[in-house]
Protein backbone atom coordinates (compact mmCIF):
# COMPACT_ATOMS: atom_id res chain seq x y z
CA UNK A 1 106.62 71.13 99.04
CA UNK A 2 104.97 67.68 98.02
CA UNK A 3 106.64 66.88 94.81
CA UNK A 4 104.51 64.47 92.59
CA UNK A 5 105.59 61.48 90.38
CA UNK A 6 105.85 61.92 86.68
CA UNK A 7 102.89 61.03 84.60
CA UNK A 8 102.62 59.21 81.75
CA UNK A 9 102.73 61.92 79.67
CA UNK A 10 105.95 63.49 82.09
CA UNK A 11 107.86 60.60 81.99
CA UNK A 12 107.47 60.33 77.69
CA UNK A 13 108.59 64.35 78.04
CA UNK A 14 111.58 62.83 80.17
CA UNK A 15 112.84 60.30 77.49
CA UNK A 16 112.40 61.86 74.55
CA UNK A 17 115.28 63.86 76.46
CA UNK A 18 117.35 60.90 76.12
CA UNK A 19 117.96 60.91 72.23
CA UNK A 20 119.88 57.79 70.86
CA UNK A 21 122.82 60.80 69.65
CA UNK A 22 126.90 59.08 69.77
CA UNK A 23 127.87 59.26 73.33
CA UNK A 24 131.47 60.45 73.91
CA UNK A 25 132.95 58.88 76.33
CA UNK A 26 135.91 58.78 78.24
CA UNK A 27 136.94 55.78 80.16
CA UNK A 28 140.04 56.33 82.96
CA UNK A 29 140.72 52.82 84.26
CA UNK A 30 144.30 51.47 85.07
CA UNK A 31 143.14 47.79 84.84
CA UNK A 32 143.53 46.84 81.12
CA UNK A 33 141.37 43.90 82.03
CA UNK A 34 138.72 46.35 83.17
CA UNK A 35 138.78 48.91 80.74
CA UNK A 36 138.34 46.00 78.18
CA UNK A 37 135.48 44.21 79.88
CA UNK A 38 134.07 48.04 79.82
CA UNK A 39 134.10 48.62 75.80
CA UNK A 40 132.93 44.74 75.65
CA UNK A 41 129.85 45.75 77.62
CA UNK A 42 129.64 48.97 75.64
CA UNK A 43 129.39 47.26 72.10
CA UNK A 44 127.13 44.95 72.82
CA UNK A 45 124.61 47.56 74.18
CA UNK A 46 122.44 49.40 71.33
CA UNK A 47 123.85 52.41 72.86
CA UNK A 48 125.86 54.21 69.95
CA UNK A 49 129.74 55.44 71.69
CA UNK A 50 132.97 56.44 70.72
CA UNK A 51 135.34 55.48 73.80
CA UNK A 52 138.60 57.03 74.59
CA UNK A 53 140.99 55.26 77.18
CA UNK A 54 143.10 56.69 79.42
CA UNK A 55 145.18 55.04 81.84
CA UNK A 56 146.74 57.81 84.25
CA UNK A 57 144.15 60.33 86.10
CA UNK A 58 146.33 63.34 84.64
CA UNK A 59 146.17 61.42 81.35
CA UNK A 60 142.08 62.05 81.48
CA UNK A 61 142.47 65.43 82.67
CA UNK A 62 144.31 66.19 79.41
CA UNK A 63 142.00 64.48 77.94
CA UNK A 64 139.06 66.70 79.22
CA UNK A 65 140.99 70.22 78.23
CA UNK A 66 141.53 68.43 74.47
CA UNK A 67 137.85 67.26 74.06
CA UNK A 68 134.51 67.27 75.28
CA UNK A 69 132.99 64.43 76.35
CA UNK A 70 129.29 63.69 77.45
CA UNK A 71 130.52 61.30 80.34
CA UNK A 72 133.21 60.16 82.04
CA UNK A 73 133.92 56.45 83.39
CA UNK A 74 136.22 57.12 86.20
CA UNK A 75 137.76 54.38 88.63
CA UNK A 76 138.39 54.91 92.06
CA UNK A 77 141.74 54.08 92.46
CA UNK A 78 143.94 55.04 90.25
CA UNK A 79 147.95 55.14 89.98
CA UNK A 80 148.52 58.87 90.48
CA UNK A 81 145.39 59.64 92.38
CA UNK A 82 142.88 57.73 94.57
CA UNK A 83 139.43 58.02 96.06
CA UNK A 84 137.47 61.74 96.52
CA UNK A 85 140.73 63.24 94.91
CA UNK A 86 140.06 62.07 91.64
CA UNK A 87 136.44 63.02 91.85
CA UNK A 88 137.60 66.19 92.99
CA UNK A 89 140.01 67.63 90.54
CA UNK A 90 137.85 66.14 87.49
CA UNK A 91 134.90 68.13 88.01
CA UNK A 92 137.14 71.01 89.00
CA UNK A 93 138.53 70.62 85.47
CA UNK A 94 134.97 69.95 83.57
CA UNK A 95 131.88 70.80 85.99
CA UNK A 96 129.46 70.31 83.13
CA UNK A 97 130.92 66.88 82.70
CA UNK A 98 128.74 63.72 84.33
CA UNK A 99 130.94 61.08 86.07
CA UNK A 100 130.21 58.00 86.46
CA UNK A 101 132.32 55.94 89.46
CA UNK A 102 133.75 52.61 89.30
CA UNK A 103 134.72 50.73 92.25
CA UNK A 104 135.77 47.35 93.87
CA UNK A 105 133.73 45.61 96.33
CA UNK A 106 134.77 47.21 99.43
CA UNK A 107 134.66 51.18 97.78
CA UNK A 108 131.27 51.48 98.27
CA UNK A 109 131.18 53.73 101.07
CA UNK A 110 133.82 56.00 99.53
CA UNK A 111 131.70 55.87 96.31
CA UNK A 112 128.71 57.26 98.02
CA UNK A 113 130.76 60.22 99.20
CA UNK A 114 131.96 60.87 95.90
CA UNK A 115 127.78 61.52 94.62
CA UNK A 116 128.04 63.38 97.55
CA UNK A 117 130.59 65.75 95.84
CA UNK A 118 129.10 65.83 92.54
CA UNK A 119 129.58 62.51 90.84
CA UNK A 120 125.93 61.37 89.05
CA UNK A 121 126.24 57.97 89.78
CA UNK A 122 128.76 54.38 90.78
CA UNK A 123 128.95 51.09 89.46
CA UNK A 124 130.42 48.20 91.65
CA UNK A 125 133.12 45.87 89.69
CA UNK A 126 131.79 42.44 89.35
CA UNK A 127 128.24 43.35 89.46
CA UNK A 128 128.25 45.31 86.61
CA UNK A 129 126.07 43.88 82.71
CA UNK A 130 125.73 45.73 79.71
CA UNK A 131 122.05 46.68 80.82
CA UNK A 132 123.41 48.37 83.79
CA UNK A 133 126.18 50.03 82.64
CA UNK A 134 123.88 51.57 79.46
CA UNK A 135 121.11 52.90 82.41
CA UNK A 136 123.92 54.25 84.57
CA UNK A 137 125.33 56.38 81.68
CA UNK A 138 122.42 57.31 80.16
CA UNK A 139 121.11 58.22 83.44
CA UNK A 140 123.97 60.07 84.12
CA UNK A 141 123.90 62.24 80.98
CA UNK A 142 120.31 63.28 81.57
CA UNK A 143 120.20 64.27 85.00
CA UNK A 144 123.26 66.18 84.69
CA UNK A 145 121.68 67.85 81.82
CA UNK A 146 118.61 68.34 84.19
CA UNK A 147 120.88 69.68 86.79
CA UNK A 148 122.25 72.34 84.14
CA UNK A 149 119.08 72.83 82.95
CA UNK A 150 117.52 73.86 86.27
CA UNK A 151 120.88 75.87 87.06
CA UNK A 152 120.13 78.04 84.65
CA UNK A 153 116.66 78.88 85.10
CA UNK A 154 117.80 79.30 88.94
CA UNK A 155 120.27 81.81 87.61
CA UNK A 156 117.31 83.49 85.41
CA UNK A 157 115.00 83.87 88.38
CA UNK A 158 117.87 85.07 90.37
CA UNK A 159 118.64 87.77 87.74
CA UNK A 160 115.08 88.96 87.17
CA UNK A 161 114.59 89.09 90.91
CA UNK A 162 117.94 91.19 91.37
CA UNK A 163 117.51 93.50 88.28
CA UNK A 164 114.05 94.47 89.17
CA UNK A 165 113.58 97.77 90.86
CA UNK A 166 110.97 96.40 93.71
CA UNK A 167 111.69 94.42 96.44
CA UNK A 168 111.47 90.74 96.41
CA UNK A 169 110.89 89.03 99.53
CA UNK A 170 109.63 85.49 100.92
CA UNK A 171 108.60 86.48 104.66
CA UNK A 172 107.32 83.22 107.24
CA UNK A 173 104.68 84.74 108.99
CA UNK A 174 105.11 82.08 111.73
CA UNK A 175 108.63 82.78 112.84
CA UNK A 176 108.49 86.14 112.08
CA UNK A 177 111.50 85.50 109.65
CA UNK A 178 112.77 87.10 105.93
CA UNK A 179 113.26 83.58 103.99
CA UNK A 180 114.75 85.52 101.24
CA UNK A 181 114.77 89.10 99.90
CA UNK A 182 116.73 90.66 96.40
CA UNK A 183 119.39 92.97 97.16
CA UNK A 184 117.35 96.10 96.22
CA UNK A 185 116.30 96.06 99.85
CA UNK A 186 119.58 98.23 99.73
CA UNK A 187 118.98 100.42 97.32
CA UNK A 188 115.56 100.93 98.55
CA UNK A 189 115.79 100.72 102.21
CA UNK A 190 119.35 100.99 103.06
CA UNK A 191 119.79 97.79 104.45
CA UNK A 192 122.35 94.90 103.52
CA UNK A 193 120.76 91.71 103.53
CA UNK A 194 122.40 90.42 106.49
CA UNK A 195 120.53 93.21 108.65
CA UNK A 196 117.75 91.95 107.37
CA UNK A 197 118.54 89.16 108.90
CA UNK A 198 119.58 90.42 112.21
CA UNK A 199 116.23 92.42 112.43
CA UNK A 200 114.17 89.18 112.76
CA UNK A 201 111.83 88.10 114.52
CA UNK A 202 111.70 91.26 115.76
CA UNK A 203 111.00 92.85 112.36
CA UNK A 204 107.46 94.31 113.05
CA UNK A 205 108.64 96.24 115.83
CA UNK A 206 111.77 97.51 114.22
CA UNK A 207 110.80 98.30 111.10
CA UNK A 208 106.92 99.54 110.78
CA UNK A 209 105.59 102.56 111.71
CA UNK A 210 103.82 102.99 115.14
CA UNK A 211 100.72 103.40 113.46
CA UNK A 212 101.12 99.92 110.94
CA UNK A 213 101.49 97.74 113.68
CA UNK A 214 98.57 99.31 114.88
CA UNK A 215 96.74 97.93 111.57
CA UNK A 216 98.97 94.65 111.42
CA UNK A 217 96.00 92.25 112.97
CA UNK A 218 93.86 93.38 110.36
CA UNK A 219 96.50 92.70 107.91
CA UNK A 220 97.16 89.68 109.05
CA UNK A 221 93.26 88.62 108.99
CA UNK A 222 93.47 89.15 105.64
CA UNK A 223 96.13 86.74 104.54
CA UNK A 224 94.01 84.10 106.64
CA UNK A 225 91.04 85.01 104.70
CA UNK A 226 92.65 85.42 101.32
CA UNK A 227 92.18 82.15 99.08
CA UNK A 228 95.25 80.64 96.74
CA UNK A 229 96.51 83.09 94.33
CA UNK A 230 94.92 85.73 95.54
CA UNK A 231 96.98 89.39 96.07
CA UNK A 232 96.82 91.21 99.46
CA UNK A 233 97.73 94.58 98.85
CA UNK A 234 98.57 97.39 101.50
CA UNK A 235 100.05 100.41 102.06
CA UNK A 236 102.56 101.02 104.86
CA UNK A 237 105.23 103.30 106.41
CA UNK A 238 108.67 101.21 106.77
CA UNK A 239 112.09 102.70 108.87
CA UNK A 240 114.85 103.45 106.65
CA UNK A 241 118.22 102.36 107.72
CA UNK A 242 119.38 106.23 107.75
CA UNK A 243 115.73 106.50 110.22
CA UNK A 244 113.32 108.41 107.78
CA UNK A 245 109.93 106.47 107.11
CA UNK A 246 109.62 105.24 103.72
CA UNK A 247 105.61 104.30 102.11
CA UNK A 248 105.85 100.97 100.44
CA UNK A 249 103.19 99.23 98.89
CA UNK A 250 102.80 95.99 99.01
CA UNK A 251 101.36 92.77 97.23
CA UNK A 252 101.63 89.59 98.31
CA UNK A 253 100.49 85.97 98.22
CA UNK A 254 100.39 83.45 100.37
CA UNK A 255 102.91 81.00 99.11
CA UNK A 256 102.55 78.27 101.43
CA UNK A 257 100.43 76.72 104.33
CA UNK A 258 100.31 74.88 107.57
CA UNK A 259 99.48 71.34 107.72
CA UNK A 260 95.53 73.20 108.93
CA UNK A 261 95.87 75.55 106.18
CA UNK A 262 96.93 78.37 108.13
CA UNK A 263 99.20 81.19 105.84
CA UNK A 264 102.66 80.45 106.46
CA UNK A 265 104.81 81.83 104.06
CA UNK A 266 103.99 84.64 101.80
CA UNK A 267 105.39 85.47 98.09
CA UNK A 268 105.37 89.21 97.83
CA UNK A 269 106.71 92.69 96.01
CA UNK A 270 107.37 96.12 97.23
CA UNK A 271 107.64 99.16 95.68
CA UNK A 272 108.58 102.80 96.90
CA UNK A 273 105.69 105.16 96.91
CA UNK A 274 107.26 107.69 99.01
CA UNK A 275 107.14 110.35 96.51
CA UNK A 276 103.41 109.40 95.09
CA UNK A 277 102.28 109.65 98.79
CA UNK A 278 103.97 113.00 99.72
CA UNK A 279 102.37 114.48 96.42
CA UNK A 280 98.94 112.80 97.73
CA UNK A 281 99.34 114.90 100.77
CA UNK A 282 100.39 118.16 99.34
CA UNK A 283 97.29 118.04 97.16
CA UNK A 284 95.05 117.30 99.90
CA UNK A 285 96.58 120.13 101.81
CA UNK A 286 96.48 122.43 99.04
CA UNK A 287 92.52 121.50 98.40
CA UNK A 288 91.96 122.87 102.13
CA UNK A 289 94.60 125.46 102.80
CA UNK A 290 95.27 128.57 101.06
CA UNK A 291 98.69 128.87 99.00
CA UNK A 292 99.58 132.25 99.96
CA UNK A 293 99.57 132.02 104.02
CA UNK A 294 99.15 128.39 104.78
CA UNK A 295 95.59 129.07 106.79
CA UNK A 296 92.65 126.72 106.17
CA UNK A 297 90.96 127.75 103.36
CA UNK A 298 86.87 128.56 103.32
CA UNK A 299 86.22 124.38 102.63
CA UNK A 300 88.35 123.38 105.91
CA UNK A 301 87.02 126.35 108.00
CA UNK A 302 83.25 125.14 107.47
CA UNK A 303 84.55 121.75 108.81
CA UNK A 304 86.23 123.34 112.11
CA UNK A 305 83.01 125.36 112.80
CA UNK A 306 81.28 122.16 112.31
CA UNK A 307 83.30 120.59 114.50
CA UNK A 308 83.00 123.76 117.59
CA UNK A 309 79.41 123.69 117.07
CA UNK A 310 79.13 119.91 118.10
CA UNK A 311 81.59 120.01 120.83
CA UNK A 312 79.94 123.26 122.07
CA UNK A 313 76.64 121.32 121.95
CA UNK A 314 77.59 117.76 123.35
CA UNK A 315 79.52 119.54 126.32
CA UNK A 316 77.30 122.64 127.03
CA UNK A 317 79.61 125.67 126.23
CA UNK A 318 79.94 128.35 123.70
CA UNK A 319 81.52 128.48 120.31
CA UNK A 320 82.39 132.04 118.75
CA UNK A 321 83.10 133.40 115.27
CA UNK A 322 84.78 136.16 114.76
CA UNK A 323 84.64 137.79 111.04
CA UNK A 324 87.63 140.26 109.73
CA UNK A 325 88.16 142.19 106.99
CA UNK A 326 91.52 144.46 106.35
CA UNK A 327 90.48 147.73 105.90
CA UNK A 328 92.85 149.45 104.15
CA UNK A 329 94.07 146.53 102.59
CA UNK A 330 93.25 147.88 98.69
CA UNK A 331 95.20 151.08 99.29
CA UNK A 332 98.41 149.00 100.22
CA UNK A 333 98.08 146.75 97.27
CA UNK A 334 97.55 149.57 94.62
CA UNK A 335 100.47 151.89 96.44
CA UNK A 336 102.93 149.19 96.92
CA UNK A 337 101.97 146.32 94.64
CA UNK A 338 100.69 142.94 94.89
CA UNK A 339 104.07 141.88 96.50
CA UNK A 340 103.92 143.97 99.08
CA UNK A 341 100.23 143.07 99.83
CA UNK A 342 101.00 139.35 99.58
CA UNK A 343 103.65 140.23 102.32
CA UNK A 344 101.34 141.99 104.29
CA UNK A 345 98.31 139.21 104.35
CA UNK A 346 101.35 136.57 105.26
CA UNK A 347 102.23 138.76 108.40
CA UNK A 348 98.82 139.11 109.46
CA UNK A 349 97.96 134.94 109.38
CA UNK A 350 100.89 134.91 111.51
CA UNK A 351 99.71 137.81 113.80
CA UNK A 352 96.46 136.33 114.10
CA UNK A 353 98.09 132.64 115.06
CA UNK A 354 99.95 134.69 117.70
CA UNK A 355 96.44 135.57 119.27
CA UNK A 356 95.43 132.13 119.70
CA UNK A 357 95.15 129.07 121.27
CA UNK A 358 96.50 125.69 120.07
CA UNK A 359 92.68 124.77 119.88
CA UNK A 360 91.28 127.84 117.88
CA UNK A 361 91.22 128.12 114.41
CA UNK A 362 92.21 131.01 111.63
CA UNK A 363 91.39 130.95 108.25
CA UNK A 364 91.40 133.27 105.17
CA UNK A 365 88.05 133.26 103.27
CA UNK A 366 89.32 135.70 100.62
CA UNK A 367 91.38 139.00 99.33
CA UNK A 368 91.59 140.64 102.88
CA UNK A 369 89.05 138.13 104.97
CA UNK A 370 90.15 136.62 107.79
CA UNK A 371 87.81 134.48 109.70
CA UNK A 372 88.65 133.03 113.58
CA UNK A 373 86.67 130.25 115.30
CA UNK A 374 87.49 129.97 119.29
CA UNK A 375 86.53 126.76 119.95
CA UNK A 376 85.07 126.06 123.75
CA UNK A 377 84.73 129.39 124.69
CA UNK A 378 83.29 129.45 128.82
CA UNK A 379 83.09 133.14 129.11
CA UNK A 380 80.61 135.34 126.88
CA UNK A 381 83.48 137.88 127.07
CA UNK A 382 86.29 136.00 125.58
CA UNK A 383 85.67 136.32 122.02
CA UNK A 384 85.78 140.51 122.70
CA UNK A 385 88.76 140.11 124.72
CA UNK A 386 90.22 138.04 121.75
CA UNK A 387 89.15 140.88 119.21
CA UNK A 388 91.10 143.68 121.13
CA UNK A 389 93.70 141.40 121.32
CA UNK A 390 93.52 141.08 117.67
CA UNK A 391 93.34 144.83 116.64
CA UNK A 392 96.05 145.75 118.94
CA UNK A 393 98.09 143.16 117.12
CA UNK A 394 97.22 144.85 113.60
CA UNK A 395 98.12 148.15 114.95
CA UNK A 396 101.83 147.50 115.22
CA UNK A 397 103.43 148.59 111.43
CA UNK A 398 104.10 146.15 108.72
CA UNK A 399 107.80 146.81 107.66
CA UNK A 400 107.23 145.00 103.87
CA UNK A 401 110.08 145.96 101.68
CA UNK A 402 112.18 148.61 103.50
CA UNK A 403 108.16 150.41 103.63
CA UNK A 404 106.61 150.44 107.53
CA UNK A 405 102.61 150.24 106.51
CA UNK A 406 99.48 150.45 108.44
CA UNK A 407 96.53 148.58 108.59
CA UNK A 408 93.65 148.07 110.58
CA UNK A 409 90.61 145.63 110.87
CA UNK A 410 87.01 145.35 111.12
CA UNK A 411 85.71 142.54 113.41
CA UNK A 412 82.33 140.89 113.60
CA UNK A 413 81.39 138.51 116.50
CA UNK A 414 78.65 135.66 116.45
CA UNK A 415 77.99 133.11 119.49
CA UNK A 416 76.85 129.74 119.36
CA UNK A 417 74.09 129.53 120.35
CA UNK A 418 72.84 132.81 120.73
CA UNK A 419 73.42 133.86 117.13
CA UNK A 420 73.21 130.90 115.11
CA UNK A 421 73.16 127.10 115.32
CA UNK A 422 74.87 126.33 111.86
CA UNK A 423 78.01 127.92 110.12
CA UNK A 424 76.35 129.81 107.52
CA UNK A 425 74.37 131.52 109.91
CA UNK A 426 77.28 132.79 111.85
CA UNK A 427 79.53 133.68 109.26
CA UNK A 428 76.60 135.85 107.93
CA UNK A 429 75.48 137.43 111.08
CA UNK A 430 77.94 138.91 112.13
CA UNK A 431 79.95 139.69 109.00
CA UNK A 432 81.78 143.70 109.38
């Protein structure tokens, strides 16, 4: 990420920060000639201070447990402590606290190590004016409130990402890699973020369904397509950690790009559908199935005869319909009840199914109707030989109920396309 230079306008923002309030400062220098030459340098800046002196690193340490203080002046070698040690346990005793080194000519190097560590700035002895020494501090005060500043909207993000109940994830579409992801991939998922890790950069295969990574080029087209800002939403089957296939939907962004503009990285959120998606399907099954026996229902059988007519047609063979109706179907229902008559119609679908081929289709049109489609049917006498097959079926008792019942069918037989060339035609011509 190209980060640009403060404007005008930014760098007045950045200022203002720096409000002429009394700095408290806290000076731990062993040299009294030092720490003098410090609070010199100190009064005759227009920086307003209060400056307390300690001599001893434990001495400032006390200090720092007594007080707060907005910086610290801290010299490098020190009677009871020396170098990164004193850098060390002083921002293990304040973290919030800026520090500011000061060192002799040839503590330079150590002095860089110590910003390495968390001190906001150094000041070499001998080379150090009033002007200097007021930047440094000042300077020190404000980034370190900057750095608390932008730890705490870190720690925000990180909190709304982790409390929400969709996954978060950052996903480089180049290595195949999870940048980052919340830890309700876990609750979600079943996976710890480490196995996240471990699944890449084989994630496609080892998470999507079979049939997703059949769609992944397309999905992938469209992140190349889609312009800045702009949400690619999908929905797709993920693996489970415990194996089952979970529907997520997704929405992302492409966050950033190649140096040709090519989607590298994409910002996105994903939510569990599962439940939506299994109510989807048990509507759309229920809108073409009957409740009672689980056959297609009138609206799905018209599609399967569809379907026979046009393979019957395109490869030269014969379709057949074969109408039933139950015919003492009423007798049972009024004698026994509608329980027993629900019971019956159940045993019958799953008679008929018995009957038939993988390929051929049963359905229940109504009370007591039954209707059969044998799809590529080669010999004119199947569809007869499939009717006795039928009745004899239907002739065995129904035990419903402790009660051993009886009932027979009626069966009406159209060919394709010797009787008809459309569905309504042979469900009517035929019809017992």
């Amino acid at each position: 990420m190209v980060c640009k230079p403060l404007t005008k306008q930014g760098q007045g923002w950045f200022l203002s920060m720096m409000t002429p309030k009394k700095l408290h400062i806290l000076l731990i220098e062993d040299n009294p000639g030092d720490a003098m030459l410090i609070e010199v340098m100190l009064a005759e800046s227009s920086l307003p201070f209060s400056l307390d002196h300690a001599t001893f690193l434990y001495e400032g340490i006390e200090r720092l447990g007594q007080e707060d203080f907005d910086v610290v002046l801290l010299d490098i070698g020190l009677p009871d402590s020396s170098g990164l040690d004193s850098i060390v346990e002083l921002i293990n005793k304040s973290p919030v606290t800026p520090v500011v080194m000061l060192t002799g000519l040839d503590d330079e190097e150590a002095a860089i190590s110590a910003l390495r560590m968390g001190a906001q700035d150094y000041l070499v002895k001998g080379r150090i004016n009033s002007g200097a020494l007021l930047r440094s501090i000042r300077y020190a005060v404000e980034r370190k409130r900057v750095e608390e500043h932008l730890w705490s909207s870190r720690q925000f993000i990180q909190s709304v990402t982790e409390s929400t109940p969709n996954i978060i994830y950052v996903f480089d579409l180049i290595s195949n890699h999870v940048v980052y992801v919340n830890h309700t991939v876990r609750d979600m998922l079943g996976y710890d973020i480490d196995d996240i890790e471990e699944l890449s950069p084989h994630i496609y295969e080892r998470l999507l369904h079979p049939d997703e990574i059949l769609r992944l080029p397309e999905l992938l087209e469209r992140y190349e397509t889609a312009g800045d800002g702009v949400i690619v939403e999908t929905e797709l089957r993920v693996k489970h950690a415990n194996g089952q296939w979970r529907w997520l939907n997704t929405r992302d962004v492409v966050f950033t790009r190649t140096a040709e503009g090519r989607p590298r990285q994409i910002l996105g959120t994903a939510q569990d559908i599962t439940e939506r998606k299994y109510m989807e399907d048990a509507v759309r099954h229920f809108a073409y199935h009957d409740s009672l026996t689980n056959l297609p229902n009138r609206r799905l059988l018209t599609d399967r005869i569809r379907l026979a007519l046009t393979q019957a047609s395109r490869e030269g063979h014969k379709a057949a319909v074969l109408c039933m109706d139950l015919d003492n179907f009423k007798e049972i229902n009024d004698g026994f009840g509608h329980e027993a008559g629900d019971g019956v119609l159940r045993e019958v679908a799953r008679r008929l199914k018995a009957c038939l081929r993988e390929s051929d289709t049963v359905a229940r049109t109504g009370g007591d109707e039954f209707v059969v489609v044998l799809h590529k049917t080669v010999q004119e006498e199947a569809p007869a030989i499939i009717a006795e097959k039928i009745i004899s079926s239907l002739h065995e008792p129904f035990i419903i109920n402790s009660h051993s019942l009886s009932c027979t069918t009626s069966i009406g037989i159209s060919l394709y396309p010797v009787d008809g060339a459309d569905s309504e035609t042979l469900l009517r011509k035929h019809t017992p």
